[in-house]
PDB file of N, CA and C in Angstrom:
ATOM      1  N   UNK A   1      61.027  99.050 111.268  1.00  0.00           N
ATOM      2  CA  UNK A   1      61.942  98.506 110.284  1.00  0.00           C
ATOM      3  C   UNK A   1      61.909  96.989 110.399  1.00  0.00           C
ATOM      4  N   UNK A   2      61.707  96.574 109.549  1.00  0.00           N
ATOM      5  CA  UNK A   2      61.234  94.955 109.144  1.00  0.00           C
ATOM      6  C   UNK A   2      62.785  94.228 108.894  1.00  0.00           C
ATOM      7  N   UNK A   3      62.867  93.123 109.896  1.00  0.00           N
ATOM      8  CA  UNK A   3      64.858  92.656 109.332  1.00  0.00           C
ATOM      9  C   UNK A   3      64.337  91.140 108.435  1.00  0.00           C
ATOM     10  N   UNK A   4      65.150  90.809 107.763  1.00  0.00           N
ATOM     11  CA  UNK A   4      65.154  90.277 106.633  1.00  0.00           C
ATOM     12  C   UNK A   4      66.033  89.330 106.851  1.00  0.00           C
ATOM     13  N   UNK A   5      66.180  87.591 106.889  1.00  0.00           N
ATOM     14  CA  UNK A   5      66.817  86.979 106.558  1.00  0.00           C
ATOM     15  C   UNK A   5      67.550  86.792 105.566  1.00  0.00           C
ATOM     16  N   UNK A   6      69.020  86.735 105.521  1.00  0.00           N
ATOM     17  CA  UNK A   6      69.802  86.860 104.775  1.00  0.00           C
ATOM     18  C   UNK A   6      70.543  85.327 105.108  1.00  0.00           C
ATOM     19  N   UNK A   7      71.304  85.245 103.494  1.00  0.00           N
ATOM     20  CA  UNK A   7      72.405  83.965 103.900  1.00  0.00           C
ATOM     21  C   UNK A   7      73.075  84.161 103.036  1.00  0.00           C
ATOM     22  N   UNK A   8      74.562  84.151 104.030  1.00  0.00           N
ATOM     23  CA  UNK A   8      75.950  83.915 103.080  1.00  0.00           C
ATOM     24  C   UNK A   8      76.618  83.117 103.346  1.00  0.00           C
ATOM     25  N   UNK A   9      77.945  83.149 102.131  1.00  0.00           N
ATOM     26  CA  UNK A   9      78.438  81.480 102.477  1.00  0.00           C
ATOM     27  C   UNK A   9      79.942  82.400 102.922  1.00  0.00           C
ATOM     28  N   UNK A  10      80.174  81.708 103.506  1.00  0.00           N
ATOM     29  CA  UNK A  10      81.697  82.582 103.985  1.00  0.00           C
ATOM     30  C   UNK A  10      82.747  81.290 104.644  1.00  0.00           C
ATOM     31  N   UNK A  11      84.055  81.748 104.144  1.00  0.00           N
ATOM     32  CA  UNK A  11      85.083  80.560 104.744  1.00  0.00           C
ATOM     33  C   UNK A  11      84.983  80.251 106.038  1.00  0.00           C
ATOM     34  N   UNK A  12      85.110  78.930 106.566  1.00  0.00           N
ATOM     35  CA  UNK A  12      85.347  78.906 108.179  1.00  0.00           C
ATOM     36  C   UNK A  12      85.871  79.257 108.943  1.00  0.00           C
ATOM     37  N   UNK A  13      87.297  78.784 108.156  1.00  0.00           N
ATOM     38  CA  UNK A  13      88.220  79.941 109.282  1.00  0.00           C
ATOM     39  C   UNK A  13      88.357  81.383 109.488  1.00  0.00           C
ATOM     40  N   UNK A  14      87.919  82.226 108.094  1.00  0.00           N
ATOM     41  CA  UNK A  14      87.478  83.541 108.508  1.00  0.00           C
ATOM     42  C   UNK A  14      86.627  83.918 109.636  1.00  0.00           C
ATOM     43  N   UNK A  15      85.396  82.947 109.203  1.00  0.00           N
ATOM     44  CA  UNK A  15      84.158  83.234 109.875  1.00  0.00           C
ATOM     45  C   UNK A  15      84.712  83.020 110.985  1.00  0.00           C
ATOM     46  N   UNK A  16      85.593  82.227 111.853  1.00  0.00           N
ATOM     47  CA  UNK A  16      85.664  81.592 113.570  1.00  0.00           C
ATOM     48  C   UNK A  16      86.604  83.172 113.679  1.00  0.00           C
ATOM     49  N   UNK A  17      87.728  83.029 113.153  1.00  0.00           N
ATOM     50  CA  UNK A  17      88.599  84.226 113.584  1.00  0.00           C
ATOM     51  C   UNK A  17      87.639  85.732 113.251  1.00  0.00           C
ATOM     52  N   UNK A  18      86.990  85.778 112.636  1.00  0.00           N
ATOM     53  CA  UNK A  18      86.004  87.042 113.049  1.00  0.00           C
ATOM     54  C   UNK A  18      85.237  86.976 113.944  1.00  0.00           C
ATOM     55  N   UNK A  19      84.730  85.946 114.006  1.00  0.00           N
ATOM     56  CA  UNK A  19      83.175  86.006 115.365  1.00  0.00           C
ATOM     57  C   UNK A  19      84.190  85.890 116.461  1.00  0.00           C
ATOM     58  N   UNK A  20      85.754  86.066 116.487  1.00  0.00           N
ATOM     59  CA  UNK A  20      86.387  86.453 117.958  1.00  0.00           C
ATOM     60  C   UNK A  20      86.895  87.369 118.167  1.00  0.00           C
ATOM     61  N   UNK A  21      86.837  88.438 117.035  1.00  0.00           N
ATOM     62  CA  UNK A  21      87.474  89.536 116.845  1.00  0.00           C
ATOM     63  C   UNK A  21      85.508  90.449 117.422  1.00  0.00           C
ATOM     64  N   UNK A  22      84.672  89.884 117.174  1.00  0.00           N
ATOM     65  CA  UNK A  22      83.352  90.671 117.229  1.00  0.00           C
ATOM     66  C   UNK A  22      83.183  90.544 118.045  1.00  0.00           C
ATOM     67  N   UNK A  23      83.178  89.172 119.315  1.00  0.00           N
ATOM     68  CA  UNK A  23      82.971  88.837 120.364  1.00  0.00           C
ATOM     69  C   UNK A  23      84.284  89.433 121.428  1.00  0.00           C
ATOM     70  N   UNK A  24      84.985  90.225 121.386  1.00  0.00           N
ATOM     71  CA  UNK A  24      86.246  90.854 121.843  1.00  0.00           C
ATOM     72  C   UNK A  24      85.343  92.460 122.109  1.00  0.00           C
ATOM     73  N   UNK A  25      84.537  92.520 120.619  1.00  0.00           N
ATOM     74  CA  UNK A  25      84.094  94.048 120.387  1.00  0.00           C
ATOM     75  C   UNK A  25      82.815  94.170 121.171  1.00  0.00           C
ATOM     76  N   UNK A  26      82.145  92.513 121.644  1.00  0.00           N
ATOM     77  CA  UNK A  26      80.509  92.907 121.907  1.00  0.00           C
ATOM     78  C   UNK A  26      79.303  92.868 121.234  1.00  0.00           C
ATOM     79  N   UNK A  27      79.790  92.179 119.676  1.00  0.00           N
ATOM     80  CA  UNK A  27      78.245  92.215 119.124  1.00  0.00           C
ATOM     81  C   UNK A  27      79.024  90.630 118.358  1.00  0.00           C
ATOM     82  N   UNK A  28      77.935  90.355 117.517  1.00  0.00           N
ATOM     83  CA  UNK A  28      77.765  89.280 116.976  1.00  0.00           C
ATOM     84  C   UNK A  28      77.730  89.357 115.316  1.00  0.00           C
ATOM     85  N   UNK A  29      77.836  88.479 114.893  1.00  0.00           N
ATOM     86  CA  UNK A  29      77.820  88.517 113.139  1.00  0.00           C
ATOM     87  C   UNK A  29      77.191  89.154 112.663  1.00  0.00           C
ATOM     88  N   UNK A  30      75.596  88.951 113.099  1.00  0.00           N
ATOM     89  CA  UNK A  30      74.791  89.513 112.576  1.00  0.00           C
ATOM     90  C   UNK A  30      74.860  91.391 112.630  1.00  0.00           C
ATOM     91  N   UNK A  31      75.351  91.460 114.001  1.00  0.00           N
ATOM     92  CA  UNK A  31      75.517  93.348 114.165  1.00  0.00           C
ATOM     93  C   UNK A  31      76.413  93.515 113.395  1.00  0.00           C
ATOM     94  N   UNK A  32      77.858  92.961 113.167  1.00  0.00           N
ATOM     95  CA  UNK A  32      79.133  93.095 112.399  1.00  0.00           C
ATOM     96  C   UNK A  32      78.386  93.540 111.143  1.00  0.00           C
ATOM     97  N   UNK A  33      77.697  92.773 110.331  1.00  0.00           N
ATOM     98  CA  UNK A  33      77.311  92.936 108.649  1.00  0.00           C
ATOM     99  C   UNK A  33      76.095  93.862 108.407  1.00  0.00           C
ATOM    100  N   UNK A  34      75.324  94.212 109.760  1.00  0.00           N
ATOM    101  CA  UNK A  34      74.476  95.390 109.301  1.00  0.00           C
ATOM    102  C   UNK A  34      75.356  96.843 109.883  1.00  0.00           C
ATOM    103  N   UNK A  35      76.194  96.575 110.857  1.00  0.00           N
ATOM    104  CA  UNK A  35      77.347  97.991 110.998  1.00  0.00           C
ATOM    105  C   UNK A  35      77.862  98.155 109.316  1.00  0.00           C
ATOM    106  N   UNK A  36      78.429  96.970 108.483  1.00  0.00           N
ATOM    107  CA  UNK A  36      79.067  97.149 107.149  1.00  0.00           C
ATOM    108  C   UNK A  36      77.931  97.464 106.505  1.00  0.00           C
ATOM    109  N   UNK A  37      76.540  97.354 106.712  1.00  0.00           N
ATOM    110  CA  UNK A  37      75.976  97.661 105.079  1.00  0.00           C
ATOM    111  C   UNK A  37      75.506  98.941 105.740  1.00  0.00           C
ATOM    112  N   UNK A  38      75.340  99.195 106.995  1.00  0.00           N
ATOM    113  CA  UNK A  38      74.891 101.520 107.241  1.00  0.00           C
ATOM    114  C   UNK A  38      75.716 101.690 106.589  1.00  0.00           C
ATOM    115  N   UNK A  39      77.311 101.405 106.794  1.00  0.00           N
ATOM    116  CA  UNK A  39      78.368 102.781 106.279  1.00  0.00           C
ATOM    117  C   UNK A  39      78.829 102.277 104.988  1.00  0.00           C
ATOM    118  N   UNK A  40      78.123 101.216 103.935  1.00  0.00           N
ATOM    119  CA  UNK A  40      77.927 100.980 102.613  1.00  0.00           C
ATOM    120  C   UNK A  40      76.852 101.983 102.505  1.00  0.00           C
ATOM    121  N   UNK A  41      75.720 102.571 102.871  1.00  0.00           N
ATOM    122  CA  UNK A  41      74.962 102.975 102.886  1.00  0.00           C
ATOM    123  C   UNK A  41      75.223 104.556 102.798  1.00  0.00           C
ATOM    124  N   UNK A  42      75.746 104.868 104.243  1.00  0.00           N
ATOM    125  CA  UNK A  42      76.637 106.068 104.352  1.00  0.00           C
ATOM    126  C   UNK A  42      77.066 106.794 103.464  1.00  0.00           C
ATOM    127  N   UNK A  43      78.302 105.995 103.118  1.00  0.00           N
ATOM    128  CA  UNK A  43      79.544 106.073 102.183  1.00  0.00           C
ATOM    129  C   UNK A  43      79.241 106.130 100.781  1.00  0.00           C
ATOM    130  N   UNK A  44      77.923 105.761 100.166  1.00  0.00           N
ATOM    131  CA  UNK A  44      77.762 105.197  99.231  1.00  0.00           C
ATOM    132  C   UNK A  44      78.430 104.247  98.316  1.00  0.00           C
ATOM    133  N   UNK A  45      78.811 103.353  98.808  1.00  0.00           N
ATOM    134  CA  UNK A  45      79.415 102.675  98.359  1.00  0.00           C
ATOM    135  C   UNK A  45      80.674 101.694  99.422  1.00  0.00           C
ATOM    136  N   UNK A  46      81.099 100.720  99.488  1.00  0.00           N
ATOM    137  CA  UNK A  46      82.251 100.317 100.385  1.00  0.00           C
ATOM    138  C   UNK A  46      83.097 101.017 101.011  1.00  0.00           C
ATOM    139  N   UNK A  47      82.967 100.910 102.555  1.00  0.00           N
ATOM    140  CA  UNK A  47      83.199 101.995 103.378  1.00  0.00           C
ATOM    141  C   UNK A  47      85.190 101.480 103.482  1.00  0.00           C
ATOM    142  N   UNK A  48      85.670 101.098 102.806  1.00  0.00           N
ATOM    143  CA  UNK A  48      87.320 100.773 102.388  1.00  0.00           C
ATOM    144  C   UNK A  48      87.656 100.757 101.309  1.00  0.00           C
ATOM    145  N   UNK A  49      88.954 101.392 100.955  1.00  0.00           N
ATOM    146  CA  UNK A  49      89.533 100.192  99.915  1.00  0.00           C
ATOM    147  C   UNK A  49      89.732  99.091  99.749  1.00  0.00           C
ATOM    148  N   UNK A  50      89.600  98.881  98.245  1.00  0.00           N
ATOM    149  CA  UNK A  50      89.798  97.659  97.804  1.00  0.00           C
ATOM    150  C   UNK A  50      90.444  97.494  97.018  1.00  0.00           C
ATOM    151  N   UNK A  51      91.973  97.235  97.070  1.00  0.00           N
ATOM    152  CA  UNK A  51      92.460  96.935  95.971  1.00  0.00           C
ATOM    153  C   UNK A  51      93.731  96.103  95.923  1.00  0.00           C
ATOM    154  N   UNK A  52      94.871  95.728  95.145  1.00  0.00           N
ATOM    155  CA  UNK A  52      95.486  94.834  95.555  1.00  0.00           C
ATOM    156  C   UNK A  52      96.629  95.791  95.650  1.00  0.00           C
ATOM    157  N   UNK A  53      97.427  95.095  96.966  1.00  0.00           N
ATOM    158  CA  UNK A  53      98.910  95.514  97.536  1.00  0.00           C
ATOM    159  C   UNK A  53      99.517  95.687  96.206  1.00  0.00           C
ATOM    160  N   UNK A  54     100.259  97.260  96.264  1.00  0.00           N
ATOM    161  CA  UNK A  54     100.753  97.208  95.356  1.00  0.00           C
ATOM    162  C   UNK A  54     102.516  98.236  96.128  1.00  0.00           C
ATOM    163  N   UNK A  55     103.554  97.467  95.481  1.00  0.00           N
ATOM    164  CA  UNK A  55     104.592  97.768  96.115  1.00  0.00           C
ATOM    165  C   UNK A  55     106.123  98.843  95.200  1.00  0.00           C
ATOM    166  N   UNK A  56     106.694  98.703  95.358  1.00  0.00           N
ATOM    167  CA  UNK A  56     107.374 100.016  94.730  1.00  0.00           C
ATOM    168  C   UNK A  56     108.566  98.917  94.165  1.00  0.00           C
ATOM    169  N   UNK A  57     109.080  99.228  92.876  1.00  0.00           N
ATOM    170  CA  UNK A  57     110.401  98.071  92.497  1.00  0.00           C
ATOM    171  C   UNK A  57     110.877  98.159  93.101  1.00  0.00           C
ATOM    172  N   UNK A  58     111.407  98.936  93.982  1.00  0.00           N
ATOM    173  CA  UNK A  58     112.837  98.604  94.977  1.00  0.00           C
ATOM    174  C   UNK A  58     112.144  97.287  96.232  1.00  0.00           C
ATOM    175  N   UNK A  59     111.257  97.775  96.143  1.00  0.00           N
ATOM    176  CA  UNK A  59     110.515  96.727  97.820  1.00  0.00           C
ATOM    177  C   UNK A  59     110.540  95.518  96.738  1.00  0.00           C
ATOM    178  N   UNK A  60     109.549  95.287  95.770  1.00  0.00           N
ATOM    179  CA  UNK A  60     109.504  93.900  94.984  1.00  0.00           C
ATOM    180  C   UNK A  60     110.826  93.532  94.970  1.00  0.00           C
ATOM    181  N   UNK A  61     111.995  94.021  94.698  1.00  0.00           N
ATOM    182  CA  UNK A  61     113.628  93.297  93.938  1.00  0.00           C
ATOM    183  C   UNK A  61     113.809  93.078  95.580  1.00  0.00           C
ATOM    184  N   UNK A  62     113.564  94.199  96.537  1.00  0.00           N
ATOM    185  CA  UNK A  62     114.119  93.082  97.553  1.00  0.00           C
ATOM    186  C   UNK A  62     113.690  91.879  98.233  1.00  0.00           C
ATOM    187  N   UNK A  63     111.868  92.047  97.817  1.00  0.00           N
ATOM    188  CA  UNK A  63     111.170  90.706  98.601  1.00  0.00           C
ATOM    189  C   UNK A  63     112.296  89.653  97.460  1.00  0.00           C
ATOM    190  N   UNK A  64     112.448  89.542  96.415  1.00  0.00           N
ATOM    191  CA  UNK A  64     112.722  88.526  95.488  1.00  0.00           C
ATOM    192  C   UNK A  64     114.064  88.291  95.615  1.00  0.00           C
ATOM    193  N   UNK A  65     115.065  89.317  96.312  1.00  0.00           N
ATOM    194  CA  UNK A  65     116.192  89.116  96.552  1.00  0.00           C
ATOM    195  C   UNK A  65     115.998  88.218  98.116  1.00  0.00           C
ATOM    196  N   UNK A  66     115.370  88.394  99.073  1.00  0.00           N
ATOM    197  CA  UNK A  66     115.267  87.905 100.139  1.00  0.00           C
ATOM    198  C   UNK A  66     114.410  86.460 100.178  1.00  0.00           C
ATOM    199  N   UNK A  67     113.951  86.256  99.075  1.00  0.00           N
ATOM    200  CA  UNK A  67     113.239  84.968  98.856  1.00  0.00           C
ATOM    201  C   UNK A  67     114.905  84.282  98.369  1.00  0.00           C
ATOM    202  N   UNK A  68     115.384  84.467  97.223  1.00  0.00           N
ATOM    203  CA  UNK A  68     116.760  83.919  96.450  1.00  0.00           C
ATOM    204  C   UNK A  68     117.929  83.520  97.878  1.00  0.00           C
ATOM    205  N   UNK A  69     117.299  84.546  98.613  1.00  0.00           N
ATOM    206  CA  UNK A  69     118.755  84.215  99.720  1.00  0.00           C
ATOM    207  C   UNK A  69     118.121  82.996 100.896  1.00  0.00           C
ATOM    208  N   UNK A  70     116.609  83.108 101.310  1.00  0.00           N
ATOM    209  CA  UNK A  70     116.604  82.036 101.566  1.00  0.00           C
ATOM    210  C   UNK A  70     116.739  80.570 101.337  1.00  0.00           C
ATOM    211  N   UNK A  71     116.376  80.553 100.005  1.00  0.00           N
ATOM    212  CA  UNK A  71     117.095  79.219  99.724  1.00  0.00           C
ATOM    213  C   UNK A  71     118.063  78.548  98.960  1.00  0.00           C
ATOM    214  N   UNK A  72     119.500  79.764  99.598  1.00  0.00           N
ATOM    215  CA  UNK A  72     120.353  79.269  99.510  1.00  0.00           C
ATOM    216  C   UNK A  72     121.251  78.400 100.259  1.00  0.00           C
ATOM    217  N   UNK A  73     121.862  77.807 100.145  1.00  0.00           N
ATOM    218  CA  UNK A  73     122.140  76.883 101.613  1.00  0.00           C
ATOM    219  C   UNK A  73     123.408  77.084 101.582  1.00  0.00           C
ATOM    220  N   UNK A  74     124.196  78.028 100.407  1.00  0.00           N
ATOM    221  CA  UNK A  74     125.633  78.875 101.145  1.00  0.00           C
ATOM    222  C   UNK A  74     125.463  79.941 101.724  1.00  0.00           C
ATOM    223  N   UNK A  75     124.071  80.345 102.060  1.00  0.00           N
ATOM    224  CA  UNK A  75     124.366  81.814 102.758  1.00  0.00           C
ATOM    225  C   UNK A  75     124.179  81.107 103.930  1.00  0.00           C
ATOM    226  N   UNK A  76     124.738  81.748 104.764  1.00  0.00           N
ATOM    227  CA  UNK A  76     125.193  81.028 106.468  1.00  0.00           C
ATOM    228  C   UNK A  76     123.947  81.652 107.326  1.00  0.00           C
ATOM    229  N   UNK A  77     123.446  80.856 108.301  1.00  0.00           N
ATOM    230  CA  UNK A  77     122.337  80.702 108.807  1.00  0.00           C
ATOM    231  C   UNK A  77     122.764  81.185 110.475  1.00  0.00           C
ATOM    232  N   UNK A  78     122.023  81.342 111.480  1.00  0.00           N
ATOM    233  CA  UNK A  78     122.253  81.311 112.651  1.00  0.00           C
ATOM    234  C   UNK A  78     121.226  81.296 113.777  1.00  0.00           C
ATOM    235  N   UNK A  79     121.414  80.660 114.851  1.00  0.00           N
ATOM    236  CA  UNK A  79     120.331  79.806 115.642  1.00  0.00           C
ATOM    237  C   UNK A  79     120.127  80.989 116.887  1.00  0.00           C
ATOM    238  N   UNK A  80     120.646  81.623 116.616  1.00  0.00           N
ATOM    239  CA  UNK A  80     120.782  82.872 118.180  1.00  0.00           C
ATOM    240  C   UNK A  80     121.575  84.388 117.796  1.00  0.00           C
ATOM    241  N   UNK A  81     120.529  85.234 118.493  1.00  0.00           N
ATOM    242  CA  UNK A  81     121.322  86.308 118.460  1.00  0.00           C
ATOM    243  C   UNK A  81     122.928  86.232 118.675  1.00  0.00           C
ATOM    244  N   UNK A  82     122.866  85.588 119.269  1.00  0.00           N
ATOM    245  CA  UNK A  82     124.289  85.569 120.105  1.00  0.00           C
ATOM    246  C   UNK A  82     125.580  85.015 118.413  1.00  0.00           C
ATOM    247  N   UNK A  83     125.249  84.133 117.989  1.00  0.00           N
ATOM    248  CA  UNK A  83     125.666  83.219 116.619  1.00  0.00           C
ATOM    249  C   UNK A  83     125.849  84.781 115.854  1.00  0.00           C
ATOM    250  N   UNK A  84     125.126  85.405 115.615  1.00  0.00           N
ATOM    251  CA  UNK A  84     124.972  86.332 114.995  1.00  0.00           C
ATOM    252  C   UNK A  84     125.833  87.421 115.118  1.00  0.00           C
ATOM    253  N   UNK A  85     126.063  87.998 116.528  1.00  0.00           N
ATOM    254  CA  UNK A  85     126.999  89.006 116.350  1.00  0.00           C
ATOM    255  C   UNK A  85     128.265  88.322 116.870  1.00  0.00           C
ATOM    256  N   UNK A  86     128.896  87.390 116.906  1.00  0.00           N
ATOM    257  CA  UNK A  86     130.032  86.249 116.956  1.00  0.00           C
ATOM    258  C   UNK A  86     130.611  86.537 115.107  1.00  0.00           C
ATOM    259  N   UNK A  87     129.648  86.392 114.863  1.00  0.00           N
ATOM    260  CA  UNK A  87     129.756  86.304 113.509  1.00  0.00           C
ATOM    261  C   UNK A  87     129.969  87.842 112.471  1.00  0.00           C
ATOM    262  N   UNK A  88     129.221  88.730 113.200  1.00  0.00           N
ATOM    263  CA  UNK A  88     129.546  90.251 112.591  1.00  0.00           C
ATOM    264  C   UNK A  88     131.109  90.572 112.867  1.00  0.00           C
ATOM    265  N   UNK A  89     131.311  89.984 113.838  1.00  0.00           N
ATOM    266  CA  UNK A  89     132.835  90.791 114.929  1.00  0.00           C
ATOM    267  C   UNK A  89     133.613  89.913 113.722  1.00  0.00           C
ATOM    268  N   UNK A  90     134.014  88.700 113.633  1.00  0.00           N
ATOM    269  CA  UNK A  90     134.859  88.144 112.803  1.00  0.00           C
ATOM    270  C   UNK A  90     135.351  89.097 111.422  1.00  0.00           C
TER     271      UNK A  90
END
């Protein structure tokens, strides 16, 4: 089997935080992207999904309710657990 130079362009900081996630595992970039194209191969096709996060209205109204409450600057804040249940007991 004849290997083939390949070139891709890929972000940096992906690329560093992967080649330490591969180097954790024992192989190198190059093993990382021919492990992904066997089980493209395999799989016929992309061995994951792909698609975008998708969340349920109740989860969306509360990320958007929990975004609204952070920047409010009357909802009362607290620096310590401790601040916190001082504050439940009241």
């Amino acid at each position: 089997m004849a290997n083939t130079p390949t070139q891709i362009r890929v972000d940096s900081d992906i690329k560093n935080k992967a080649n330490a996630i591969f180097h954790d595992l024992g192989i190198d970039m190059s093993g990382a992207v021919n492990l992904f194209l066997h089980q493209c191969v395999i799989c016929g096709g992309i061995p994951f999904d792909v698609r975008l996060p998708g969340y349920s209205k109740r989860v969306e109204d509360a990320m958007e309710e929990a975004r609204k409450i952070s920047r409010d600057a009357s909802v009362a804040g607290y620096n310590s657990m401790d601040e916190l249940k001082a504050a439940l007991r009241e």
